[in-house]
Each structure stands twice: as structure tokens, then as C-alpha cells.
N, C-alpha and C. Protein backbone atom coordinates (compact mmCIF):
# COMPACT_ATOMS: atom_id res chain seq x y z
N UNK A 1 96.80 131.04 94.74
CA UNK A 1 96.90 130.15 93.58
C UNK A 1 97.97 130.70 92.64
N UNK A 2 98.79 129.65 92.66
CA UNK A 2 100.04 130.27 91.13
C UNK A 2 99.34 130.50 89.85
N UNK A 3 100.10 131.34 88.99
CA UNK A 3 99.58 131.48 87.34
C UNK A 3 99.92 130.21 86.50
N UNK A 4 100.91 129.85 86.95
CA UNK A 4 101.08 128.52 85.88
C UNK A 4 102.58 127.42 86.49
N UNK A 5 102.85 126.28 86.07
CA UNK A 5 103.56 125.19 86.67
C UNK A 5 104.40 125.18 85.60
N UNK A 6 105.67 124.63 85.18
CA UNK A 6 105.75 123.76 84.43
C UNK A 6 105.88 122.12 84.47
N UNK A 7 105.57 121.72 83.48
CA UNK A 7 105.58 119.75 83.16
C UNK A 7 106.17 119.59 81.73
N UNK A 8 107.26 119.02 82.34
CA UNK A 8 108.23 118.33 81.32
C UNK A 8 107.15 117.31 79.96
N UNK A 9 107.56 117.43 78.98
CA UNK A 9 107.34 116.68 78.05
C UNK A 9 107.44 115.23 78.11
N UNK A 10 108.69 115.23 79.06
CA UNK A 10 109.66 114.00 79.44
C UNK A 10 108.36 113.41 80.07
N UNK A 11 107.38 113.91 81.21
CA UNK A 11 106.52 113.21 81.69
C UNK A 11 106.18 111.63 81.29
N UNK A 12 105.90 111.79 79.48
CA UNK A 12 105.33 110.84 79.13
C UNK A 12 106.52 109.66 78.46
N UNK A 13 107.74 110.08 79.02
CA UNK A 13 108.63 108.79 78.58
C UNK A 13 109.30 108.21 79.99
N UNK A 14 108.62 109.08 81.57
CA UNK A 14 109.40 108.75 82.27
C UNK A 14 109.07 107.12 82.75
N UNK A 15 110.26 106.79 83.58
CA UNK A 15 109.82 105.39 83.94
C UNK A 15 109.09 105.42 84.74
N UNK A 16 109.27 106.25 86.00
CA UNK A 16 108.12 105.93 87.05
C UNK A 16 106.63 106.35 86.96
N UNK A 17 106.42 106.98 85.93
CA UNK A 17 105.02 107.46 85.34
C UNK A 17 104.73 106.01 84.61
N UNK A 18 105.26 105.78 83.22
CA UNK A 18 104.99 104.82 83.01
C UNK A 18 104.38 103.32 83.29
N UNK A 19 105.10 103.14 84.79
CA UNK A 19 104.89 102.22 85.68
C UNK A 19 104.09 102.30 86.80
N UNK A 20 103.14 103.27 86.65
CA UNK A 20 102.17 103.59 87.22
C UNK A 20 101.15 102.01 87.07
N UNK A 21 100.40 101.93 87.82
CA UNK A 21 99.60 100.39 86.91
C UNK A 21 98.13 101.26 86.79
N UNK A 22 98.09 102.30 86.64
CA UNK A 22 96.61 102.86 85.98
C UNK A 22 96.51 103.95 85.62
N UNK A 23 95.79 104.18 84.73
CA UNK A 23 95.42 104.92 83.57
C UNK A 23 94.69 106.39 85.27
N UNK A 24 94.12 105.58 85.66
CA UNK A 24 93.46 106.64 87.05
C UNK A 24 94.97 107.17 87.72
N UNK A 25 95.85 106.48 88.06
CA UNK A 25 97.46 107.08 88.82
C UNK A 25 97.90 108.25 87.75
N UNK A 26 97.96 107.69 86.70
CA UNK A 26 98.40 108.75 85.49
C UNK A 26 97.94 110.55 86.02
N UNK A 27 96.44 109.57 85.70
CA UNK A 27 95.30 110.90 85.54
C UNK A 27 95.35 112.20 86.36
N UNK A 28 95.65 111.51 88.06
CA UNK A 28 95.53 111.79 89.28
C UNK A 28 97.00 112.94 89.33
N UNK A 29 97.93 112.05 88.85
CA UNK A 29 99.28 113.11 89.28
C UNK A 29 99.23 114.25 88.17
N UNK A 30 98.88 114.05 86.99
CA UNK A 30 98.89 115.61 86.23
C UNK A 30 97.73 116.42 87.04
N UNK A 31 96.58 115.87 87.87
CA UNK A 31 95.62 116.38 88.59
C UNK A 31 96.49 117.24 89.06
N UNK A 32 97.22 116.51 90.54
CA UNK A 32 98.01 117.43 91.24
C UNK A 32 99.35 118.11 90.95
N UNK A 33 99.37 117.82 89.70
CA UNK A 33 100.10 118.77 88.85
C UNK A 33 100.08 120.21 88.69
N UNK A 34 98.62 120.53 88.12
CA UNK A 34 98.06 121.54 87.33
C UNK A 34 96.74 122.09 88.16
N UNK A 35 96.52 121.09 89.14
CA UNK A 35 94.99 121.75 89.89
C UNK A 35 95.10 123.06 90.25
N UNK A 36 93.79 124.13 90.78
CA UNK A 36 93.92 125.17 90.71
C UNK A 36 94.69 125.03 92.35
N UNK A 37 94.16 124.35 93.11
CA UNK A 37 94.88 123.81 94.76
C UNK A 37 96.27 123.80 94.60
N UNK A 38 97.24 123.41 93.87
CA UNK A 38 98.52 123.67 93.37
C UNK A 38 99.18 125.00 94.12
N UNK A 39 100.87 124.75 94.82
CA UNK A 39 100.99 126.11 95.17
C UNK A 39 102.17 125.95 94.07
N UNK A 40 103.38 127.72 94.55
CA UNK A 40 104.10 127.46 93.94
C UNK A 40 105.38 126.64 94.54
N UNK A 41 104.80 125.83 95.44
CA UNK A 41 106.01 125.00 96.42
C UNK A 41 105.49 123.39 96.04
N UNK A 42 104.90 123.19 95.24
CA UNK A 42 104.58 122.10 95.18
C UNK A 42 103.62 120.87 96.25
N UNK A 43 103.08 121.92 97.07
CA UNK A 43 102.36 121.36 98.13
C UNK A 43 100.74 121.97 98.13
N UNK A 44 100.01 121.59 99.15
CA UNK A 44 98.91 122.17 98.98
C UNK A 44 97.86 120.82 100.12
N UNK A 45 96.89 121.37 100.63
CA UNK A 45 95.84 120.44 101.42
C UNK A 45 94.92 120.46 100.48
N UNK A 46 94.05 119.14 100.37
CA UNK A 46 93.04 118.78 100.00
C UNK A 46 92.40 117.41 100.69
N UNK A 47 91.48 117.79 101.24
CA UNK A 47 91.01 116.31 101.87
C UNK A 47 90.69 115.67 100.67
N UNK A 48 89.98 114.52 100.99
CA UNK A 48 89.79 113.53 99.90
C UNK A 48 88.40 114.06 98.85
N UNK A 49 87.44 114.06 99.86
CA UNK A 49 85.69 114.62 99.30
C UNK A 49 86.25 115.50 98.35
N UNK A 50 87.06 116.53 98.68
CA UNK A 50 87.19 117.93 97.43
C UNK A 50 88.05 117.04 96.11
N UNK A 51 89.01 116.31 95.98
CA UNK A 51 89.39 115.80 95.25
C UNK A 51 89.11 115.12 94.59
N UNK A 52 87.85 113.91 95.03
CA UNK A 52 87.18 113.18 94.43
C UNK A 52 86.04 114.14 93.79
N UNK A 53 85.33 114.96 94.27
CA UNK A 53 84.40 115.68 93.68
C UNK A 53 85.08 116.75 92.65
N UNK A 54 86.06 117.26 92.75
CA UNK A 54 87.04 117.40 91.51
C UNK A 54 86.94 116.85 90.29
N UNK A 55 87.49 115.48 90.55
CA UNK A 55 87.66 114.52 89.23
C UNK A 55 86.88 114.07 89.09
N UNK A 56 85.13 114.29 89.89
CA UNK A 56 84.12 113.54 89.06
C UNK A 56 84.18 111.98 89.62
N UNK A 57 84.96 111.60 90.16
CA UNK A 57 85.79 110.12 90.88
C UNK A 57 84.90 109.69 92.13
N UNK A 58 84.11 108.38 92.74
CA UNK A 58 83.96 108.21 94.06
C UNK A 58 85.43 108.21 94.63
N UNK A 59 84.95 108.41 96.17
CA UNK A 59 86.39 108.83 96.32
C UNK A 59 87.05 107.05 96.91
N UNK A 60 86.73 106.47 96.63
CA UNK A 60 87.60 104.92 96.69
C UNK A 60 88.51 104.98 95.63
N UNK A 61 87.95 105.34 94.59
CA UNK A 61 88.70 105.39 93.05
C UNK A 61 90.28 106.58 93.57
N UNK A 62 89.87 107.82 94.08
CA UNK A 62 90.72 108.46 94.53
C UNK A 62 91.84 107.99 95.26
N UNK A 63 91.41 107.51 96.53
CA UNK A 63 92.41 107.19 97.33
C UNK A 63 93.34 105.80 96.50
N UNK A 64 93.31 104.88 95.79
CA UNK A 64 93.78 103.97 95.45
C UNK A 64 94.69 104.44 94.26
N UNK A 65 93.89 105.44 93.10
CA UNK A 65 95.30 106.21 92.95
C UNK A 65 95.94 106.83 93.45
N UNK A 66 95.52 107.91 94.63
CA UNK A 66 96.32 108.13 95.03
C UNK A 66 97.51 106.73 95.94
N UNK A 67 97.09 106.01 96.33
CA UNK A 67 98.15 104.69 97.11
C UNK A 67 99.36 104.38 95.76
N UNK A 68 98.75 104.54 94.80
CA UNK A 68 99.20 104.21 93.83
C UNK A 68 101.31 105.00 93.11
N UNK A 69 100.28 106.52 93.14
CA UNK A 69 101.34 107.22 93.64
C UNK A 69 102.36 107.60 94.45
N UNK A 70 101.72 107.01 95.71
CA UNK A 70 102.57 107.36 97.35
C UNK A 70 103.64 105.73 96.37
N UNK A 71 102.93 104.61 96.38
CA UNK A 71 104.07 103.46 96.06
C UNK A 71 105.36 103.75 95.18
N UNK A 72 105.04 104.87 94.03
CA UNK A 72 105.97 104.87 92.82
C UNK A 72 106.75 105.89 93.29
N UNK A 73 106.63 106.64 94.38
CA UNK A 73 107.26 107.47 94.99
C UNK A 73 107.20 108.97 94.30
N UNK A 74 106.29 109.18 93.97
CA UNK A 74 105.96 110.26 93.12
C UNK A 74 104.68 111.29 93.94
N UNK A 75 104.40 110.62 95.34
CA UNK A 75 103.93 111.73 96.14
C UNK A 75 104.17 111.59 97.44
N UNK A 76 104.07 112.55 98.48
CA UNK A 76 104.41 112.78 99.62
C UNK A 76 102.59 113.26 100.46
N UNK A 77 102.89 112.43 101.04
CA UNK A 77 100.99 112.36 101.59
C UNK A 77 100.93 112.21 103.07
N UNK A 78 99.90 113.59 103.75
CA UNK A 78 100.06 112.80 105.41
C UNK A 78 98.49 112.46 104.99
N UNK A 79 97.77 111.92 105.39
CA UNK A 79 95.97 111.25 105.45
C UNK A 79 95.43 111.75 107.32
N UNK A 80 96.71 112.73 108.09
CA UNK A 80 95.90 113.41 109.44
C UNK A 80 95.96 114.96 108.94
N UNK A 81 96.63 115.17 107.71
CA UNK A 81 96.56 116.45 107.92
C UNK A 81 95.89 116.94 106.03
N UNK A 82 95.89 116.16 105.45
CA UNK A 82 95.31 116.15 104.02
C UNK A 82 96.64 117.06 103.20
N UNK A 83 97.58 116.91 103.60
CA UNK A 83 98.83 117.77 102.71
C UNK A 83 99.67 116.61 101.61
N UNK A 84 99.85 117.37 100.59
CA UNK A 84 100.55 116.52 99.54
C UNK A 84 101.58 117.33 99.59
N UNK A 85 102.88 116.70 98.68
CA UNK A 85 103.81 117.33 97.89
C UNK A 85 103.93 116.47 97.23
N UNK A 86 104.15 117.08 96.09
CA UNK A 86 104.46 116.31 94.61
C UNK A 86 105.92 115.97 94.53
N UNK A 87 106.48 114.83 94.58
CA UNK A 87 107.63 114.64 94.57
C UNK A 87 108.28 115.37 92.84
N UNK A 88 109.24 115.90 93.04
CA UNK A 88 109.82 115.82 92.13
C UNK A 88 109.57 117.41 91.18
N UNK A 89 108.68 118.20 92.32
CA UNK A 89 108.12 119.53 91.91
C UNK A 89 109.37 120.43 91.47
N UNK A 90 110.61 120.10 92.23
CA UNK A 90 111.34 121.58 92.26
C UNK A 90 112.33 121.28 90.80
N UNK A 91 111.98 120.20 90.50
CA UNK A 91 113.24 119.67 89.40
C UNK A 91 112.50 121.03 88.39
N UNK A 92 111.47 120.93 87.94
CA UNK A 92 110.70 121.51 86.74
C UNK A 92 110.25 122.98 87.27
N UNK A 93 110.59 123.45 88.64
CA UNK A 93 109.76 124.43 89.38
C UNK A 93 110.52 125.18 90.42
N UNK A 94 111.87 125.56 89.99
CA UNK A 94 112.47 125.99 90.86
C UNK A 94 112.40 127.53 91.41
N UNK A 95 112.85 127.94 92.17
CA UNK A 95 112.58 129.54 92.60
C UNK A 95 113.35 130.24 91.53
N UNK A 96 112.25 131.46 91.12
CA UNK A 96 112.60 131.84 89.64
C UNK A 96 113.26 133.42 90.43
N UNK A 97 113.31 133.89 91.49
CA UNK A 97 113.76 134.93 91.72
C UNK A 97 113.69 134.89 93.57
N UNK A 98 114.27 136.04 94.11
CA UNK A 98 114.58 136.08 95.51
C UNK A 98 113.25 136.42 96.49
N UNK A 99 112.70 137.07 95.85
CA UNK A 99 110.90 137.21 96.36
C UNK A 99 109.98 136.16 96.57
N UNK A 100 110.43 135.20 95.10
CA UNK A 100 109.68 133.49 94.94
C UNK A 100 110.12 132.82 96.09
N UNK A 101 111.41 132.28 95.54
CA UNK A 101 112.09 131.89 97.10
C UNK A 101 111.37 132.05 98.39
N UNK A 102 111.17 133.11 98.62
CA UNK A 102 111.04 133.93 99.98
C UNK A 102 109.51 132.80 100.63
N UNK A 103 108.96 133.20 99.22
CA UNK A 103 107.30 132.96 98.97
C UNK A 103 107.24 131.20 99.87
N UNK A 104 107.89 130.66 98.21
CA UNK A 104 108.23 129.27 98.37
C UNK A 104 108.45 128.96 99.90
N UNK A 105 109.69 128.86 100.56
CA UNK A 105 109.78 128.66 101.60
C UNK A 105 109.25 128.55 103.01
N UNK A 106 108.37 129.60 102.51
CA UNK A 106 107.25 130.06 104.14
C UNK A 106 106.16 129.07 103.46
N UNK A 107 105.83 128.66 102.08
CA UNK A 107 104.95 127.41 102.14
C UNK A 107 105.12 126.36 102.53
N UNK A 108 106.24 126.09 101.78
CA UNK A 108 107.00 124.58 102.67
C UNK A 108 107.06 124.73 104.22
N UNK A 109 107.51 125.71 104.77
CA UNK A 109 107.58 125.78 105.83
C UNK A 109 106.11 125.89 107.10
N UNK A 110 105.59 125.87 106.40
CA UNK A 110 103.59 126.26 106.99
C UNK A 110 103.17 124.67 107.05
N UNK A 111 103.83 123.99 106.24
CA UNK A 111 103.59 122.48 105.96
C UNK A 111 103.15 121.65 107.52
N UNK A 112 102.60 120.84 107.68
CA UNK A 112 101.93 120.88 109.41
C UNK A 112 102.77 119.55 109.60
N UNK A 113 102.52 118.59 108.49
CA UNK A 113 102.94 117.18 108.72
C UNK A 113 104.56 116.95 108.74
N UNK A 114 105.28 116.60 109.22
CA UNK A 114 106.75 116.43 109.45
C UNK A 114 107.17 115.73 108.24
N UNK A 115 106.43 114.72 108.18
CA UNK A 115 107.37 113.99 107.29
C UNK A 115 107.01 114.54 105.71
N UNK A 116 106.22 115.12 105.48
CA UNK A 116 105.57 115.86 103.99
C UNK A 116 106.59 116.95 104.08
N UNK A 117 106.88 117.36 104.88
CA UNK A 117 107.19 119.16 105.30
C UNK A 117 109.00 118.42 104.47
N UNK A 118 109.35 117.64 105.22
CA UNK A 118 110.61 117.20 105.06
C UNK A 118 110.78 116.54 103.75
N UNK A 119 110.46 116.02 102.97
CA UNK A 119 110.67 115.79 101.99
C UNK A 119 110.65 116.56 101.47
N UNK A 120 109.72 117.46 101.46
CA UNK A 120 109.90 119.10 100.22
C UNK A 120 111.38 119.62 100.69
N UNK A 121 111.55 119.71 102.22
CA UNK A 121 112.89 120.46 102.24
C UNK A 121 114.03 119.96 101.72
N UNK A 122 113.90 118.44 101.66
CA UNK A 122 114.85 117.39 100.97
C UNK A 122 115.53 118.33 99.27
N UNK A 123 114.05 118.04 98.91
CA UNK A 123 113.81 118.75 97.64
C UNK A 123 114.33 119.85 96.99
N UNK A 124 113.89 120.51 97.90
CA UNK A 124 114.11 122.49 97.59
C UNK A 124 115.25 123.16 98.29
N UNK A 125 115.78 122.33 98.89
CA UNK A 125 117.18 122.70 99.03
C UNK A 125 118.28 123.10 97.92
N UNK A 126 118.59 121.80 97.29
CA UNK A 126 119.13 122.08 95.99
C UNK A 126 118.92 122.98 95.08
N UNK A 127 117.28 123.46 95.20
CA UNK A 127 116.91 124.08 94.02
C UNK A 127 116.94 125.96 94.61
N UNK A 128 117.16 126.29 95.88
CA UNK A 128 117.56 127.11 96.48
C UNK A 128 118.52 128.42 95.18
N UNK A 129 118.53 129.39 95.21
CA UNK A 129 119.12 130.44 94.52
C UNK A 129 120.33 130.45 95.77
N UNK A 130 121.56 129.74 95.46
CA UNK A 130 122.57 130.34 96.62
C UNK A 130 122.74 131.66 97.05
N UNK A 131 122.88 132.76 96.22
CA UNK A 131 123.28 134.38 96.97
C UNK A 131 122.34 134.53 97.91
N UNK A 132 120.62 133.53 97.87
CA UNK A 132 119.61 134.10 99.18
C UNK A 132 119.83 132.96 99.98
N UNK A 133 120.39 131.97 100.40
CA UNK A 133 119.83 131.59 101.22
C UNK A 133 120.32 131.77 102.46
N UNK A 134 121.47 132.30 102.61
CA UNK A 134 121.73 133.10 104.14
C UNK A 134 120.24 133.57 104.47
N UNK A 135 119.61 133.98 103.85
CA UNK A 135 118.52 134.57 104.42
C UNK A 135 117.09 133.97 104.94
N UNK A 136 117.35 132.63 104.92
CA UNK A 136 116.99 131.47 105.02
C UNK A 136 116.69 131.24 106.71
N UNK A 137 117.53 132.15 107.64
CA UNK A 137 117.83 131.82 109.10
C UNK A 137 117.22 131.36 109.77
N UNK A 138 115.98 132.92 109.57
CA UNK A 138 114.43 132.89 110.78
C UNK A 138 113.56 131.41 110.35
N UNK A 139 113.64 131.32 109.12
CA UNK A 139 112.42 130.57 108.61
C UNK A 139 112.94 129.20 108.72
N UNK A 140 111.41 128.53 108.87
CA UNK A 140 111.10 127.46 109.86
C UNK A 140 112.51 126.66 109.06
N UNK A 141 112.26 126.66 107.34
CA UNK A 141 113.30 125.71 106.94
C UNK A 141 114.63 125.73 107.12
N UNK A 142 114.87 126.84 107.43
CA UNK A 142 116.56 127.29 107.78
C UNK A 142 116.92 126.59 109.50
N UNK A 143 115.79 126.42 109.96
CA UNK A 143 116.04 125.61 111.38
C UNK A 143 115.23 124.35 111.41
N UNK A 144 115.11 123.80 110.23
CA UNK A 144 114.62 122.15 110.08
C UNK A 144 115.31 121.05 110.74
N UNK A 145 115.24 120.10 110.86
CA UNK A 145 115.95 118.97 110.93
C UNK A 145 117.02 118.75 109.84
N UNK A 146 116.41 118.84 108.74
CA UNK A 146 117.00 118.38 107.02
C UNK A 146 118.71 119.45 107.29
N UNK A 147 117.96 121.07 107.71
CA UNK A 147 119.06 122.04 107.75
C UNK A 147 120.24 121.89 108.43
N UNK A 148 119.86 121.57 109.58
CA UNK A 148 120.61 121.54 110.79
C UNK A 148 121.46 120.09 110.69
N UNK A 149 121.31 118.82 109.94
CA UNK A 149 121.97 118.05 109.37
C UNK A 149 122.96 118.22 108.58
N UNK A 150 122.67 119.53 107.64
CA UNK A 150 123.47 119.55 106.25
C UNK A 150 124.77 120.94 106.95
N UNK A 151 124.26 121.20 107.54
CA UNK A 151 125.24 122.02 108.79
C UNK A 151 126.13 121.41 109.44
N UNK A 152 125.76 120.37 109.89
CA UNK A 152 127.05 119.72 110.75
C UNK A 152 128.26 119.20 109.44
């Protein structure tokens, strides 16, 4: 479990928050914001039961915000493997040193679902510390699909 996240202020003027259509979508993404399940890669498993029993929520209420979220494009969800990523984690959450990085990466990279796994790498590429990422090789993300694209 990380010590702490940051969340923009901006949160509450953005558009795609805004345009959430419920007060429960709102609720749900600072959930997986700030939950203690939270890594520092912006990912993390939770089946549904733990999440709904979390927020106190039946879990119908859950899953529909969560649908809610997957629509505004503000999460990354497989439903065979219970993995999220929070879209938009690395903008506010980037690798604060070459150890983090290190950290970061082998989470994203542990990621089971392809298409969850890949969007974080989408993500955290950019937000990468350039002097490390030669060092990037062994690990799963340094031989991704996403990688091996941005290579050619």
C-alpha cells in the first residue's frame, strides 16, 4: 500500500468528471483514487463484493458506476481478472525517483489483463524519468507491444 496519491484540485472543474451523470460515478473514482487497494502505479485488483462492501454500496449500485466511469474514459477495467487502472494516474503521479520507477513498472507490468496492462503502459511511458529507462530492457514493459511499437 502507498503512503499517499496526489489529486489535483482541478478534479472538481474537470470536464470529464463533471460529466459524469452521478453523484455515485463521482463518489466511486475519488474511491479508486485514495482507497487503501490503490498502488503506486495506479492499478490494483478488487473484485466487486470487496468494493461494494467498501462503500457500504449493493454491489449493482457499484458496477453501474463503475460502467459509468469505463464510458467517460476515466477507467481501465478487465471484469475476468478484477484489475483497474485509473486513467489519467501518471499525469498527477509520476515516478518521483529511479527506485519508484523501478517499483512502478514491475506493477504495471504484473498487470494480468492485456488490455488494462496496456493502457497504463500507454500512460507511463511519458511519465518515465528518461536517464532510467534504458533500464527498462528485462521488464515485461520494456518488451510490451506499446514498446516495441514506439521502437520501430
Amino acid at each position: 500500500m502507498r503512503e499517499f496519491s496526489k489529486i489535483s484540485p482541478k478534479v472538481w472543474r474537470s470536464k470529464r468528471f463533471r460529466a459524469l451523470p452521478s453523484d455515485d460515478a463521482r463518489f466511486l473514482l475519488l474511491f479508486f483514487l485514495t482507497s487503501e487497494h490503490q498502488t503506486s502505479a495506479g492499478c490494483f485488483r478488487m473484485p466487486d463484493a470487496y468494493a461494494a462492501a467498501d462503500l457500504g454500496w449493493p454491489i449493482e449500485r457499484m458496477q453501474t458506476a463503475r460502467q459509468h466511469l469505463i464510458e467517460g474514459d476515466l477507467l481501465a477495467f478487465d471484469i475476468a481478472t478484477d484489475e483497474y487502472f485509473v486513467v489519467g494516474w501518471f499525469g498527477h503521479n509520476k515516478p518521483m525517483n529511479a527506485s519508484h520507477q523501478k517499483s512502478i513498472v514491475r506493477v504495471v507490468s504484473d498487470i494480468e489483463a492485456d488490455a488494462v496492462r496496456e493502457v497504463a503502459e500507454t500512460e507511463l511511458h511519458p511519465a518515465l524519468i528518461p536517464s532510467t529507462v534504458e533500464t527498462l530492457g528485462s521488464a515485461r514493459l520494456g518488451n510490451s507491444s506499446y514498446m516495441t511499437r514506439r521502437a520501430s
